[in-house]
N, C-alpha and C. Protein backbone atom coordinates (compact mmCIF):
# COMPACT_ATOMS: atom_id res chain seq x y z
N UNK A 1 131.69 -11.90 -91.15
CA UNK A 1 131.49 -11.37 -89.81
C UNK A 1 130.16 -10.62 -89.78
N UNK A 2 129.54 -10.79 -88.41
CA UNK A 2 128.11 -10.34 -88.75
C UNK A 2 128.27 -8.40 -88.35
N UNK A 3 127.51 -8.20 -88.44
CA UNK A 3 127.13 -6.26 -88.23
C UNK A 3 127.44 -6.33 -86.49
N UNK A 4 126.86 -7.16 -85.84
CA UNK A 4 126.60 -6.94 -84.68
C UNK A 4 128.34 -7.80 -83.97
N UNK A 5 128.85 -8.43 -84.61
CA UNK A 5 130.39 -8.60 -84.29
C UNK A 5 131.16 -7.77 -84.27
N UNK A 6 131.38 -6.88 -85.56
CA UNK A 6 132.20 -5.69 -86.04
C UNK A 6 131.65 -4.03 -85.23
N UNK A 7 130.40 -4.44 -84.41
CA UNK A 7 130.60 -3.14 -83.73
C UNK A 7 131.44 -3.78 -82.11
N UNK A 8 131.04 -5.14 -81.74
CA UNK A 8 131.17 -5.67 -80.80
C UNK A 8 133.40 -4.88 -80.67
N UNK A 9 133.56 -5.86 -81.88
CA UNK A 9 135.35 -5.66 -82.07
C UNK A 9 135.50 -4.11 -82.05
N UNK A 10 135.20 -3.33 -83.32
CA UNK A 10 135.49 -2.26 -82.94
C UNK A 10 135.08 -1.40 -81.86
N UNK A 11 133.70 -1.38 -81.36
CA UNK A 11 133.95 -0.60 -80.06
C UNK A 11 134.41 -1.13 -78.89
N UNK A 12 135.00 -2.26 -78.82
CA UNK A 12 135.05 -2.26 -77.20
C UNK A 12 136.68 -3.02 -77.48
N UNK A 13 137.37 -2.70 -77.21
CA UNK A 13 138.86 -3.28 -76.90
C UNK A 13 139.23 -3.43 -76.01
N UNK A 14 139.20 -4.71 -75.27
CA UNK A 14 139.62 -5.35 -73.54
C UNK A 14 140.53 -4.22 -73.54
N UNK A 15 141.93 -4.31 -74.27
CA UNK A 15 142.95 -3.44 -73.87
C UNK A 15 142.44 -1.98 -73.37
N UNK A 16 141.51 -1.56 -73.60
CA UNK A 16 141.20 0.33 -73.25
C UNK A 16 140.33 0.18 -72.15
N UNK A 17 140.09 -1.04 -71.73
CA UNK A 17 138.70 -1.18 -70.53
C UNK A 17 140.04 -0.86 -69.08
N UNK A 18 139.48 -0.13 -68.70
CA UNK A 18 140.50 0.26 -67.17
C UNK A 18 139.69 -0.63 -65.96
N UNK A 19 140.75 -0.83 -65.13
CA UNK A 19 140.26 -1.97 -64.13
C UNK A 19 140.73 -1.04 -62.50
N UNK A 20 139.41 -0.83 -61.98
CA UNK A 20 139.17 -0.24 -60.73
C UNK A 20 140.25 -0.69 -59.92
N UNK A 21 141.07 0.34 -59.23
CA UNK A 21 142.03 -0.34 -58.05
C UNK A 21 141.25 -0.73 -57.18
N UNK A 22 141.98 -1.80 -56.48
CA UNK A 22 141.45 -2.27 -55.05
C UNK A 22 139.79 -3.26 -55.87
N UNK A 23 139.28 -3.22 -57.15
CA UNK A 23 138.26 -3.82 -56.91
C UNK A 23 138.51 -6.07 -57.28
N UNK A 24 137.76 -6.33 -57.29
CA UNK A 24 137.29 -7.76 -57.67
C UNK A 24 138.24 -8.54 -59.02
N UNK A 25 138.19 -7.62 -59.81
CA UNK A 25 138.69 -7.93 -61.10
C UNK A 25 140.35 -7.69 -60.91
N UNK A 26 140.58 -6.37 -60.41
CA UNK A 26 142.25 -6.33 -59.98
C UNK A 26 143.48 -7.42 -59.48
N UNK A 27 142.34 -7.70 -58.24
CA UNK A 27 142.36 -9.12 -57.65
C UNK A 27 142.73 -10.28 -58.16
N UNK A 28 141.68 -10.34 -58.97
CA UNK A 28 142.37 -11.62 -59.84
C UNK A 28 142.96 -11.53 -60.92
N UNK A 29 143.23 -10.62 -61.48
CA UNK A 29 144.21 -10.53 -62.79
C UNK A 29 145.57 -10.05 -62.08
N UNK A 30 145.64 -10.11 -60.55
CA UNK A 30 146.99 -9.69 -59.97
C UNK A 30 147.28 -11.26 -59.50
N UNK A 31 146.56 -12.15 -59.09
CA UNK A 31 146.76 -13.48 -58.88
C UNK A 31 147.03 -14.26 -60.07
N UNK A 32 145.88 -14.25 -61.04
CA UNK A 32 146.70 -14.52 -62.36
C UNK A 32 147.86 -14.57 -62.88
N UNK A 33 148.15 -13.22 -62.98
CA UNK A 33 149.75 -13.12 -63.31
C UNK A 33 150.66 -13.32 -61.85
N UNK A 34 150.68 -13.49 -61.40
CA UNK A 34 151.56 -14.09 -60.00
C UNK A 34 151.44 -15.51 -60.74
N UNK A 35 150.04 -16.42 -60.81
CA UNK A 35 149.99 -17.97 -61.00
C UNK A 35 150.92 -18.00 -61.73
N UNK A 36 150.54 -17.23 -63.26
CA UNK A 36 150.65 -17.76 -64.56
C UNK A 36 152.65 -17.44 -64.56
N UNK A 37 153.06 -16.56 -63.54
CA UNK A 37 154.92 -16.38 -63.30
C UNK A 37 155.11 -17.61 -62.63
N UNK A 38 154.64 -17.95 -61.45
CA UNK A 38 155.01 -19.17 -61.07
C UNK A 38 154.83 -20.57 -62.00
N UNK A 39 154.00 -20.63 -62.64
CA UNK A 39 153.89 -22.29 -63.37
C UNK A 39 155.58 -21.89 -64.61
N UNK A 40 155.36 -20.97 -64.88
CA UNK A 40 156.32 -20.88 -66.09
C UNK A 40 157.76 -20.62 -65.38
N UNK A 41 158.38 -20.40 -64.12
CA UNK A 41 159.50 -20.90 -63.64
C UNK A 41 159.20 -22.11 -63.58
N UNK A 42 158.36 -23.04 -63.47
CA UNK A 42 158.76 -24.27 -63.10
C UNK A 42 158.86 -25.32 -64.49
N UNK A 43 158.14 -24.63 -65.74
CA UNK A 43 158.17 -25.44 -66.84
C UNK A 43 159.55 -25.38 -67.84
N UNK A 44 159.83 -26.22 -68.03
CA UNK A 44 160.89 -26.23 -69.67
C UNK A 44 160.62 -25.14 -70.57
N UNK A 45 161.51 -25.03 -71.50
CA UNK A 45 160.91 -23.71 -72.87
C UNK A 45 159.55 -24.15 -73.09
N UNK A 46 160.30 -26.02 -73.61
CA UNK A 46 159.18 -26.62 -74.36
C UNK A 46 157.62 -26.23 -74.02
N UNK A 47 157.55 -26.81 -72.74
CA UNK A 47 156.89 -26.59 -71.64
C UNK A 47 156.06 -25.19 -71.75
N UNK A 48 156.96 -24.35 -71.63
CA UNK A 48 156.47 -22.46 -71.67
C UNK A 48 155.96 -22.57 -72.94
N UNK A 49 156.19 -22.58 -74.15
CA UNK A 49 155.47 -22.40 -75.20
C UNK A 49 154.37 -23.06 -75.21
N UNK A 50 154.08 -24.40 -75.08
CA UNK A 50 153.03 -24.81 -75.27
C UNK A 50 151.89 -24.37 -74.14
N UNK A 51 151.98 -24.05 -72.99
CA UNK A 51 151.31 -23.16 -71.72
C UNK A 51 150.98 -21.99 -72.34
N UNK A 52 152.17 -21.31 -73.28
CA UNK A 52 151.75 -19.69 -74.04
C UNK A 52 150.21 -20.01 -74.83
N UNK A 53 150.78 -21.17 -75.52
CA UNK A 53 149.78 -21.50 -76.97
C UNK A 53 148.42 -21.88 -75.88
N UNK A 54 148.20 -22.35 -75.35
CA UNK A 54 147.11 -23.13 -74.46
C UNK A 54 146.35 -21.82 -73.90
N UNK A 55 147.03 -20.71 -73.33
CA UNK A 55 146.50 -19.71 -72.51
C UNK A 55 145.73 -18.57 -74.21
N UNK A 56 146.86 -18.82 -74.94
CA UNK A 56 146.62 -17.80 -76.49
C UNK A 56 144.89 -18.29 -76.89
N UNK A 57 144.46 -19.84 -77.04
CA UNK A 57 143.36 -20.28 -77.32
C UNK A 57 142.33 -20.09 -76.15
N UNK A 58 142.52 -20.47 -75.23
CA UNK A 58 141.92 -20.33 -74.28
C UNK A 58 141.30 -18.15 -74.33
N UNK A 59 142.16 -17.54 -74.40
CA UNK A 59 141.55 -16.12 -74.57
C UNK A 59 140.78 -16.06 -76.03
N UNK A 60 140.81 -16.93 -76.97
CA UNK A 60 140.13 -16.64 -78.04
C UNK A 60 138.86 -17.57 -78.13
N UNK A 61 139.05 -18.62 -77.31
CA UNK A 61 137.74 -18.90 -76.58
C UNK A 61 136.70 -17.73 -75.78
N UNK A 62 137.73 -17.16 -74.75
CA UNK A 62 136.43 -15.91 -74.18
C UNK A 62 136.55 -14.87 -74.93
N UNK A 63 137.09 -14.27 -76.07
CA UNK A 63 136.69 -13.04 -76.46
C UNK A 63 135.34 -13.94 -77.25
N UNK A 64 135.52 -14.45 -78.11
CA UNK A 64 134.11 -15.63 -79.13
C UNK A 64 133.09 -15.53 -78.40
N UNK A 65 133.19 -15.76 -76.56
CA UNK A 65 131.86 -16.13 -75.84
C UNK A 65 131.49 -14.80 -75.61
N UNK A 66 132.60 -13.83 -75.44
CA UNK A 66 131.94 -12.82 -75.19
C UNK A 66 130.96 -12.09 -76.26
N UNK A 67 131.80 -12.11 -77.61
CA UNK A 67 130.84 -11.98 -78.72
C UNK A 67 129.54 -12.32 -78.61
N UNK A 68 129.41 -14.03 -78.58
CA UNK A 68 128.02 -14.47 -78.83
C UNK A 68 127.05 -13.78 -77.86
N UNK A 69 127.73 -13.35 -76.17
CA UNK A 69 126.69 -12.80 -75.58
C UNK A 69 126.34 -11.55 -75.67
N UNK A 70 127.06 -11.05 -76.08
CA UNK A 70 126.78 -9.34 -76.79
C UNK A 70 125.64 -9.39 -78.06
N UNK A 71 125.78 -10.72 -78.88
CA UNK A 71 125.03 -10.69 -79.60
C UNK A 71 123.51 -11.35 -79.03
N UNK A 72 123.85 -12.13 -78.55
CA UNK A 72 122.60 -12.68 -77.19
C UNK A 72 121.41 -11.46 -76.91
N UNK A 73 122.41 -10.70 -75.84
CA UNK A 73 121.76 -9.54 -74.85
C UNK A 73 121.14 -8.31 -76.54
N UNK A 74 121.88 -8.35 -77.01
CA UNK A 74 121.61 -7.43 -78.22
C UNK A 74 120.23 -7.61 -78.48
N UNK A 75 120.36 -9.25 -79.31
CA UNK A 75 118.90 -9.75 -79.83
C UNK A 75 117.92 -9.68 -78.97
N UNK A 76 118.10 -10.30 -77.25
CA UNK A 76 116.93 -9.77 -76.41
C UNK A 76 116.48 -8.52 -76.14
N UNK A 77 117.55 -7.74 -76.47
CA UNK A 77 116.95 -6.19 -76.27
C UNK A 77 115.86 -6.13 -77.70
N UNK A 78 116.32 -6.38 -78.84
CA UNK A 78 115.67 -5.61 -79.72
C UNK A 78 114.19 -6.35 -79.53
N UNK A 79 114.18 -7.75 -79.44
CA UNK A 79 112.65 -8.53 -79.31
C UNK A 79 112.16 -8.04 -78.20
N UNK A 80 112.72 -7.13 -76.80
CA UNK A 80 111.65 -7.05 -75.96
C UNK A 80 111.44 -5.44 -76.50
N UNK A 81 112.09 -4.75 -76.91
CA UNK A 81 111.48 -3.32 -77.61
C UNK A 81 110.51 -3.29 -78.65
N UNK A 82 110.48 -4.46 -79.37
CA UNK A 82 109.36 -4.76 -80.62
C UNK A 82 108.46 -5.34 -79.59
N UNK A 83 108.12 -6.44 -78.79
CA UNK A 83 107.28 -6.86 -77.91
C UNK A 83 106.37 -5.81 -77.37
N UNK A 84 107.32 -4.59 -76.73
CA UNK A 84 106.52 -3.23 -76.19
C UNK A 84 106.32 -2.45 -76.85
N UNK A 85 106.67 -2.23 -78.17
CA UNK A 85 105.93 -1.44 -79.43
C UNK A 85 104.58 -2.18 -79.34
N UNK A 86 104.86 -3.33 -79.74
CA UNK A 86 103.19 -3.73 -80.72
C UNK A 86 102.27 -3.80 -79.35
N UNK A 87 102.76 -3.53 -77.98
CA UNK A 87 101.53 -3.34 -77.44
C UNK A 87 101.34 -2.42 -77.12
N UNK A 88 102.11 -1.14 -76.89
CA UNK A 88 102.00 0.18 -76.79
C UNK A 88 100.72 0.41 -77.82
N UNK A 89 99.59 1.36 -77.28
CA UNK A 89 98.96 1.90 -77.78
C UNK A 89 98.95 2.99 -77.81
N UNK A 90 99.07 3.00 -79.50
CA UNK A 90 99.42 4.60 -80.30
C UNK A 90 98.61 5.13 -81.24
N UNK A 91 98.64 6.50 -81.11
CA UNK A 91 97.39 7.13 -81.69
C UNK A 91 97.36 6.53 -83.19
N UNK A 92 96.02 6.71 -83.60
CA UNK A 92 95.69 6.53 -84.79
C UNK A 92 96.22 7.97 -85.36
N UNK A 93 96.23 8.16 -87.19
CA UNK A 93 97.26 8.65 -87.75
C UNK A 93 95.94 10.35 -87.70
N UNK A 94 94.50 9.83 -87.70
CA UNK A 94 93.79 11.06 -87.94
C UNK A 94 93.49 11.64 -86.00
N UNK A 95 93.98 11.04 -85.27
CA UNK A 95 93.99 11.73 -83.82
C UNK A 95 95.08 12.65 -83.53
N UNK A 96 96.37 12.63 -84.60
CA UNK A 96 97.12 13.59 -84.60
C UNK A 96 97.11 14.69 -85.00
């Protein structure tokens, strides 16, 4: 696991992220779970488990993407802060 994964996992846990009443995101994680109650009255066990397993991968698909873009936005930050170092002009060491 890289450095920049293991701060990704440990600092940020979907579970502790609080979701604004009344906003955008509420919305649809309140439709969500409405959908995701309705398909599963209408499926078999069989049915329900394999919908569980499908939805289980499917979230370990977006936490992964979310990773890579944390690591994404990360790497562009640090190349445009080195970009504006080396052109920042800074005193020479005997002007100090």
């Amino acid at each position: 696991m890289s450095m920049l994964e293991e701060i990704w996992l440990s600092g940020l846990d979907d579970q502790d992220r609080l979701v604004k009443k009344g906003s955008a995101m509420e919305r649809k994680l309140c439709l969500y779970a409405k959908n995701s109650d309705r398909m599963k009255a209408m499926l078999s066990e069989q049915q329900t488990e394999q919908y569980e397993k499908t939805i289980d991968v499917f979230n370990e698909v977006l936490t992964q993407s979310e990773i890579e873009a944390f690591e994404l936005g990360f790497t562009l930050a640090a190349r445009l802060m080195i970009d504006v170092l080396q052109s920042a002009e800074l005193p020479e060491i005997d002007e100090l």
